[in-house]
PDB file of N, CA and C in Angstrom:
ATOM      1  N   UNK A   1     -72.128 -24.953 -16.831  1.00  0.00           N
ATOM      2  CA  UNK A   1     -72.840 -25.946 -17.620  1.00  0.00           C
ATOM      3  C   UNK A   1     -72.711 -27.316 -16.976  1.00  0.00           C
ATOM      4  N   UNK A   2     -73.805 -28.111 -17.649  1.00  0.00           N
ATOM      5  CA  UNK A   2     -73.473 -29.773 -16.873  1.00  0.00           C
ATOM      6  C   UNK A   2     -74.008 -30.387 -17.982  1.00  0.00           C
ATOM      7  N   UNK A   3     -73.048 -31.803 -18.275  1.00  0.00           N
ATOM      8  CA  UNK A   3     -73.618 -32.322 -19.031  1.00  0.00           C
ATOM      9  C   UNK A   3     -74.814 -33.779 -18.694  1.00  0.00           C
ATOM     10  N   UNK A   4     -76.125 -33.053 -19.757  1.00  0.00           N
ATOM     11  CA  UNK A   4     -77.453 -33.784 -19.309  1.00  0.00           C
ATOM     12  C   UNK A   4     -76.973 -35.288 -19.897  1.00  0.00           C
ATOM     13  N   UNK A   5     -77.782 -36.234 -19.207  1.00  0.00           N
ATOM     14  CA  UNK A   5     -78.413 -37.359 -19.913  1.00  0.00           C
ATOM     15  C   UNK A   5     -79.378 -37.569 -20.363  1.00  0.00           C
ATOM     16  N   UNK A   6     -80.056 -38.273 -21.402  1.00  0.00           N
ATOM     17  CA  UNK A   6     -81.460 -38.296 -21.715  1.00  0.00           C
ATOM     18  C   UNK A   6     -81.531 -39.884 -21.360  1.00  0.00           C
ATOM     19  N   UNK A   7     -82.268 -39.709 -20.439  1.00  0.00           N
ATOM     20  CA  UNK A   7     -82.516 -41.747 -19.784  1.00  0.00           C
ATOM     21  C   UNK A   7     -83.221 -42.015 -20.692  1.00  0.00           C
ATOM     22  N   UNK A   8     -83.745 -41.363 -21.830  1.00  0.00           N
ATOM     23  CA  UNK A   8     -84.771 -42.356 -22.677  1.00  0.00           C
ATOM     24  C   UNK A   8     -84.328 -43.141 -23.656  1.00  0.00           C
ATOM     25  N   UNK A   9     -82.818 -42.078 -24.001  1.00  0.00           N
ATOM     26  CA  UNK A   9     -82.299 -42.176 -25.505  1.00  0.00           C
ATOM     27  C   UNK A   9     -80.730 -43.242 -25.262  1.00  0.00           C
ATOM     28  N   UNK A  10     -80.430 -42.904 -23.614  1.00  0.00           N
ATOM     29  CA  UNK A  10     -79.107 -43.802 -23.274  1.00  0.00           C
ATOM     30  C   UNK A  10     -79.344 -45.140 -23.790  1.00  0.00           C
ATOM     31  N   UNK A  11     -78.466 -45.717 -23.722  1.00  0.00           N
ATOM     32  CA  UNK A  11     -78.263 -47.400 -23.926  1.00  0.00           C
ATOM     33  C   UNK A  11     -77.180 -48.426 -23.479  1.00  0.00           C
ATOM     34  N   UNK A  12     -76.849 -47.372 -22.660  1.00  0.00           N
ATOM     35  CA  UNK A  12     -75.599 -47.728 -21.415  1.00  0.00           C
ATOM     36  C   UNK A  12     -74.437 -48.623 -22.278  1.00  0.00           C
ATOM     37  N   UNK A  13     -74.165 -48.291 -23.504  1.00  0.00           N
ATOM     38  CA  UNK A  13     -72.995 -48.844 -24.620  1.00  0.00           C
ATOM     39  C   UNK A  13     -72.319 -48.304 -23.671  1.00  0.00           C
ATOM     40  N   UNK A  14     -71.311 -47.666 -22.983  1.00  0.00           N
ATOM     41  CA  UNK A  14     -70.326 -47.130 -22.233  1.00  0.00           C
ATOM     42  C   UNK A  14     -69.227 -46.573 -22.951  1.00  0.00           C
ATOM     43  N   UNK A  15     -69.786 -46.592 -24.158  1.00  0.00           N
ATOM     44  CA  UNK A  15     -68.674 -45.637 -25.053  1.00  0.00           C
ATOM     45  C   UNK A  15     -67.819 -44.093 -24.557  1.00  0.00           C
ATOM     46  N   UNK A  16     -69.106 -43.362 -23.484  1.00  0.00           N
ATOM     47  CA  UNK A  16     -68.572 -42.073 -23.084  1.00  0.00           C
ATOM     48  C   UNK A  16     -67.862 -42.852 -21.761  1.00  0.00           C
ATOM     49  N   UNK A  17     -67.649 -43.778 -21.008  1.00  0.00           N
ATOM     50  CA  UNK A  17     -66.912 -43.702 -19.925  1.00  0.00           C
ATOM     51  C   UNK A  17     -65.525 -43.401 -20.059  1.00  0.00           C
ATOM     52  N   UNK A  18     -65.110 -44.268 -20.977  1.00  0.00           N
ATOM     53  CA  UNK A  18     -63.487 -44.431 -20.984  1.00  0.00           C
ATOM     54  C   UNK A  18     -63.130 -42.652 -21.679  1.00  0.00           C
ATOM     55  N   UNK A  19     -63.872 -42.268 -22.483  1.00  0.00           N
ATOM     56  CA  UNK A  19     -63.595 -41.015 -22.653  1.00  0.00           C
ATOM     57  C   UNK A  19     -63.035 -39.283 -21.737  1.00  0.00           C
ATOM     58  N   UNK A  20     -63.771 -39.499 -20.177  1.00  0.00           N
ATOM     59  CA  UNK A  20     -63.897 -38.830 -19.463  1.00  0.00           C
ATOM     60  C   UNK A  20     -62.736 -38.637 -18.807  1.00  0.00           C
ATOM     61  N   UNK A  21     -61.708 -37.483 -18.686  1.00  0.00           N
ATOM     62  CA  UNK A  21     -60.446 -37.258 -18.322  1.00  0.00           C
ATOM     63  C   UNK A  21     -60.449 -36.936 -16.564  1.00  0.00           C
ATOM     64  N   UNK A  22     -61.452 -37.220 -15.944  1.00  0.00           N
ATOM     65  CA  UNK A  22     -61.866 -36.728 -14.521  1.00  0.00           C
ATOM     66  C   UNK A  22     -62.503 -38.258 -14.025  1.00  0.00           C
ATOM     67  N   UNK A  23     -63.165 -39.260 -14.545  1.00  0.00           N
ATOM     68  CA  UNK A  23     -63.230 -40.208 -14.334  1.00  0.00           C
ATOM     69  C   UNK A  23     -64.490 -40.113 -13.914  1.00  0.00           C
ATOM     70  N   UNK A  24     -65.894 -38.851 -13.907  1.00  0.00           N
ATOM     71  CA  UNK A  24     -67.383 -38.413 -13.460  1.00  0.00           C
ATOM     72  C   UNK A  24     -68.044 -39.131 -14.304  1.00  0.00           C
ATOM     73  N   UNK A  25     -68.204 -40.568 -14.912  1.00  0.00           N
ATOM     74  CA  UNK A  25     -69.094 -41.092 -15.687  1.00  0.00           C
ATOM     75  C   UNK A  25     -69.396 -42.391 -15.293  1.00  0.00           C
ATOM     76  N   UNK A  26     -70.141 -42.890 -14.540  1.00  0.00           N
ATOM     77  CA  UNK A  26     -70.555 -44.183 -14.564  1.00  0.00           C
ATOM     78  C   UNK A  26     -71.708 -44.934 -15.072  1.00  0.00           C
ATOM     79  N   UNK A  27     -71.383 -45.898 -15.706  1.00  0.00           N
ATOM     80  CA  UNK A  27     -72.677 -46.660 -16.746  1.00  0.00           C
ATOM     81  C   UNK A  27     -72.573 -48.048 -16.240  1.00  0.00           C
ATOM     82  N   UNK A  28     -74.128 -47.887 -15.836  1.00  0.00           N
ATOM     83  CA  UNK A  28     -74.632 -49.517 -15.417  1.00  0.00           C
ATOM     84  C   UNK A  28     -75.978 -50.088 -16.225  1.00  0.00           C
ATOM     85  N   UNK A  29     -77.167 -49.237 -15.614  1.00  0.00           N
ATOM     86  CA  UNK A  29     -77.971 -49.124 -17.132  1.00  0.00           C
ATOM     87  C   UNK A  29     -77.886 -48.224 -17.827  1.00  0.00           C
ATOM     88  N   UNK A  30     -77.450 -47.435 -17.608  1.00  0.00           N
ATOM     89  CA  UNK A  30     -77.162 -45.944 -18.168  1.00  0.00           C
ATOM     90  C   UNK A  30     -76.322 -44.943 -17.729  1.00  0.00           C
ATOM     91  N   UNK A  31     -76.013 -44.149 -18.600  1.00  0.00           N
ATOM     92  CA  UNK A  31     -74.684 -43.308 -18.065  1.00  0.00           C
ATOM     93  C   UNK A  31     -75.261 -42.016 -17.181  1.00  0.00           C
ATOM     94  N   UNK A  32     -74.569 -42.001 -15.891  1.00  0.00           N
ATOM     95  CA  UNK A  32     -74.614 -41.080 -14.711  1.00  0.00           C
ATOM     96  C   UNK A  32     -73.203 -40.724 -14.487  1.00  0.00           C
ATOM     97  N   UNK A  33     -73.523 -39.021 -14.920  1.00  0.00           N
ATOM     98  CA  UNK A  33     -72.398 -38.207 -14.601  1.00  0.00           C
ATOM     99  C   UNK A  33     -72.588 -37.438 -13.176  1.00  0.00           C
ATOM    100  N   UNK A  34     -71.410 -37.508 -12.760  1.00  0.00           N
ATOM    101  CA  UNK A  34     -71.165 -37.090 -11.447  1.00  0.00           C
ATOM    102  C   UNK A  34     -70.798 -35.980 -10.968  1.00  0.00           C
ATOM    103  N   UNK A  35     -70.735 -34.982 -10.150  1.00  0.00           N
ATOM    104  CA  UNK A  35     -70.135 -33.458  -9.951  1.00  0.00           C
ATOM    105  C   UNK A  35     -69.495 -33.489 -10.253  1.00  0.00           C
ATOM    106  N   UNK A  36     -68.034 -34.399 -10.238  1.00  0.00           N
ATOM    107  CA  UNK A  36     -66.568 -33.818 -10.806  1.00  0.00           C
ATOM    108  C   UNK A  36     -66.741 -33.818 -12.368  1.00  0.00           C
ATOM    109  N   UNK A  37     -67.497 -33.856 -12.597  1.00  0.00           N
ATOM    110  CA  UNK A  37     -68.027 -33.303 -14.834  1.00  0.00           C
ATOM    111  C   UNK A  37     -66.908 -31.598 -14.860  1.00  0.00           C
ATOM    112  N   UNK A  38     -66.362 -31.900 -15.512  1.00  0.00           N
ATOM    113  CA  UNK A  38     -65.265 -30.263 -16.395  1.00  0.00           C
ATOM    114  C   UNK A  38     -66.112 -30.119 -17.218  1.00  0.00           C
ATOM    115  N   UNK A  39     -67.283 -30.851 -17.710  1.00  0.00           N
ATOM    116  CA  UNK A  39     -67.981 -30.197 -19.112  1.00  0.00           C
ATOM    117  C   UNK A  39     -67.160 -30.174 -20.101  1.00  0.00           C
ATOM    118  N   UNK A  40     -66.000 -30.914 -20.280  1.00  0.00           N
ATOM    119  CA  UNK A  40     -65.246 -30.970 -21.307  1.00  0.00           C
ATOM    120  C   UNK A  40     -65.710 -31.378 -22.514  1.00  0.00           C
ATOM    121  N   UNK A  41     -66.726 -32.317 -22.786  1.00  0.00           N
ATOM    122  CA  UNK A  41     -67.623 -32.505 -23.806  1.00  0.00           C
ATOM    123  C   UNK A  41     -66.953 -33.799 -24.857  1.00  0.00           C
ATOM    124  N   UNK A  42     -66.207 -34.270 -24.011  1.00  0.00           N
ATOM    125  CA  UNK A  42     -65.541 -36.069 -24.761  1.00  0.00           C
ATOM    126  C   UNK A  42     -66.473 -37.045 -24.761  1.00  0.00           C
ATOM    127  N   UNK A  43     -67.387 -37.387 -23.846  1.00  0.00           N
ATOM    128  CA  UNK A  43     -68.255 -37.750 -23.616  1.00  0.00           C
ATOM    129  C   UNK A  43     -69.633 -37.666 -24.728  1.00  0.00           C
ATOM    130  N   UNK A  44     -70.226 -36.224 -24.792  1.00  0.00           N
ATOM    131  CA  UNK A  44     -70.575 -36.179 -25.759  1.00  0.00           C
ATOM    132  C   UNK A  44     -70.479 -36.548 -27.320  1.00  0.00           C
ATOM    133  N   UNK A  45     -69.249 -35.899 -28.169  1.00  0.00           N
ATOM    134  CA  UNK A  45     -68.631 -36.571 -29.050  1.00  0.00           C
ATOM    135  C   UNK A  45     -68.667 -37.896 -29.273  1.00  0.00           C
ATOM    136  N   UNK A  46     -68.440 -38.737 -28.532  1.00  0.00           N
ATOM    137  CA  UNK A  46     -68.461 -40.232 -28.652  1.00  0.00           C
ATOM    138  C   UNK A  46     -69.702 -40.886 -28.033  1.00  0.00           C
ATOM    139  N   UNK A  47     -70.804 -40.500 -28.391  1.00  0.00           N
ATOM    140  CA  UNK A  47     -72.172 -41.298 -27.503  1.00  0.00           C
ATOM    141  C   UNK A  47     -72.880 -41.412 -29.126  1.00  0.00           C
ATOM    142  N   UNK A  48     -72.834 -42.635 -29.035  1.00  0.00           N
ATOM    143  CA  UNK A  48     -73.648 -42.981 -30.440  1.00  0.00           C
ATOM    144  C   UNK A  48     -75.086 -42.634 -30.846  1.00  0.00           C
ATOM    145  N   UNK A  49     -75.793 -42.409 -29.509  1.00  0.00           N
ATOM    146  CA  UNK A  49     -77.460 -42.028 -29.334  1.00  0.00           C
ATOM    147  C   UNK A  49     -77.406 -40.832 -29.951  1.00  0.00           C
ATOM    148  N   UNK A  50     -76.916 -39.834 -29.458  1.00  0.00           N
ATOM    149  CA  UNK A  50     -76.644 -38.623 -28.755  1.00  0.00           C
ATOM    150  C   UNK A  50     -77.583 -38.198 -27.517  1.00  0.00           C
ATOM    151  N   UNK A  51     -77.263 -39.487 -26.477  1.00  0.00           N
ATOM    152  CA  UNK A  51     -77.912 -39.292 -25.051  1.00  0.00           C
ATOM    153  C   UNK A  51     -77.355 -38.078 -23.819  1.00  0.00           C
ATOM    154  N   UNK A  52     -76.000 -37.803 -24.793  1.00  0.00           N
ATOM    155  CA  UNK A  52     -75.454 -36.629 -24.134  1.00  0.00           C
ATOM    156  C   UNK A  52     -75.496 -35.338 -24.517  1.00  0.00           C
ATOM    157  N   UNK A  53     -75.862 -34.508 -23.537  1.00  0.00           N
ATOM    158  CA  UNK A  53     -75.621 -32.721 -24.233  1.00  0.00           C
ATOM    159  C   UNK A  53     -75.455 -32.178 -22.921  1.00  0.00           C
ATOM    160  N   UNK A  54     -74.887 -30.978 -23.127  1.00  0.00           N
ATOM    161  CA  UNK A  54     -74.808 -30.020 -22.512  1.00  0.00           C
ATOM    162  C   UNK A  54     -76.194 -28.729 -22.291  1.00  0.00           C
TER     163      UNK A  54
END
């Protein structure tokens, strides 16, 4: 699995960065996850849009 972004719905709040235990999340206008993603799904959980899924 990988977790998607929806560029429409992001809003680059950066709420999922600090969440990510691998450090695969970077937000500038929007959040871009990177190969090292575990799919652990912290990220998700805490995205206020819900710009994140799996």
């Amino acid at each position: 699995m990988v977790v998607i972004v929806d560029e429409d719905a992001c809003i680059g709040c950066g709420q999922c960065e600090p969440e990510c235990p691998v450090e695969a999340i970077a937000v500038d206008d929007i959040a871009v996850i990177s190969k090292e993603c575990v799919d652990c799904g912290n990220c998700i959980d805490v995205c206020p849009v819900d710009a994140l899924s799996l």
